[in-house]
Protein backbone atom coordinates (compact mmCIF):
# COMPACT_ATOMS: atom_id res chain seq x y z
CA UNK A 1 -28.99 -39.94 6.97
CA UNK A 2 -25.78 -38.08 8.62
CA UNK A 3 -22.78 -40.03 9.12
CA UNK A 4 -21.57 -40.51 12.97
CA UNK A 5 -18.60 -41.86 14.74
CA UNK A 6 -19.49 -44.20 18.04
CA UNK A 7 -16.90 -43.72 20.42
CA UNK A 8 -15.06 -46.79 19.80
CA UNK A 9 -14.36 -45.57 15.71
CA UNK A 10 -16.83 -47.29 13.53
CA UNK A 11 -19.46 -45.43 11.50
CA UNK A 12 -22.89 -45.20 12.23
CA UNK A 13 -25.82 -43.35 10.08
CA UNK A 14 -28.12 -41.50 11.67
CA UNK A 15 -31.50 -40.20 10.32
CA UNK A 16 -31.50 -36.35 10.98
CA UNK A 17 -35.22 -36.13 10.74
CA UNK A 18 -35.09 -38.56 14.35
CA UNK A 19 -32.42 -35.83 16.23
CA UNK A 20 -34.45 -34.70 19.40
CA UNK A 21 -31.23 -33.38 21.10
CA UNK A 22 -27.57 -32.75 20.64
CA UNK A 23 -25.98 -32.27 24.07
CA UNK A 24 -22.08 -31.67 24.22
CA UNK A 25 -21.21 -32.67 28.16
CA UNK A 26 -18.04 -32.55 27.31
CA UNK A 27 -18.97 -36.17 25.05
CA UNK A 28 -21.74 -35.67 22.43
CA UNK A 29 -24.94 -37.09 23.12
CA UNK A 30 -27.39 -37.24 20.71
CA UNK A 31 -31.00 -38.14 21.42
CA UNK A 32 -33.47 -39.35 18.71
CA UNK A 33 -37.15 -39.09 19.59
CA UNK A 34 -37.42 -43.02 20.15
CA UNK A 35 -35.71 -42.42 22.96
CA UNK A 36 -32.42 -43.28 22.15
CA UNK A 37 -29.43 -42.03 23.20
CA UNK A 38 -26.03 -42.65 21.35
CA UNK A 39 -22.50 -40.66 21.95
CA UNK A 40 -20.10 -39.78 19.66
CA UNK A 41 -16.72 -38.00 18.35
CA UNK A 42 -18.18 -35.29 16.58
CA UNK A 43 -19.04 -32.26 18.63
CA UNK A 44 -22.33 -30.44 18.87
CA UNK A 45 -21.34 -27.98 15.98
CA UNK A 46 -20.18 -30.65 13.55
CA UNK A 47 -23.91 -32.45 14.00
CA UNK A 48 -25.88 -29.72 13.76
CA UNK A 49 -23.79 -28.41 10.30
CA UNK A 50 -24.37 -32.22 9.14
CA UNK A 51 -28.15 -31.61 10.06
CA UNK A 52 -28.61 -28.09 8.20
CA UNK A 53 -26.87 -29.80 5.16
CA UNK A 54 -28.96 -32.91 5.33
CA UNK A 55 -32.00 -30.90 5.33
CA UNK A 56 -30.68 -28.54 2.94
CA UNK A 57 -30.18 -31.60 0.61
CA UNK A 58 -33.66 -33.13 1.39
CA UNK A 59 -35.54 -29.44 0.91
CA UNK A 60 -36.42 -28.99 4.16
CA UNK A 61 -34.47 -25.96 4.82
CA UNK A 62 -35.51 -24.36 1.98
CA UNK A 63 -39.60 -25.15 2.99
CA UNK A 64 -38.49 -24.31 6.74
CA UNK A 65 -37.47 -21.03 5.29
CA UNK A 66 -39.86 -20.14 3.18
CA UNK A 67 -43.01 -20.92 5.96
CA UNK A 68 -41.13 -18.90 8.75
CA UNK A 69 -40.93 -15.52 5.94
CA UNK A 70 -44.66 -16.09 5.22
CA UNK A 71 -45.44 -16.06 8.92
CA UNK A 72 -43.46 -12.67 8.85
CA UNK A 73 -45.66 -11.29 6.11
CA UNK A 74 -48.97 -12.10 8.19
């Protein structure tokens, strides 16, 4: 889960693995793959970090990584 602000200041938790999109418009959308579409404070950049260290925490980076260098090798 990455932490969010909604536009009107309270929290929200988000699970990374449901991120479709991340639009910036100048407010950022973010669109899980239900469908749903929420908008918050952070920008673009700052979700996308929060992503990378979510899955970074989780090991998904790391076996993201490691498929994409054995794809190389083939």
């Amino acid at each position: 889960m990455i932490a969010v602000t909604r536009l009107n200041g309270t929290p929200m938790w988000l699970n990374a693995l449901l991120i479709e999109t991340v639009e910036e418009t100048p407010d950022t959308y973010i669109t899980l793959v239900t469908g749903k579409r929420f908008i918050v404070l952070e920008k673009s950049a700052e979700i996308i970090r929060l992503v990378n260290q979510y899955y970074t925490e989780i090991g998904i980076h790391a076996a993201t990584i490691k498929a994409h260098q054995t794809e190389e090798l083939s």
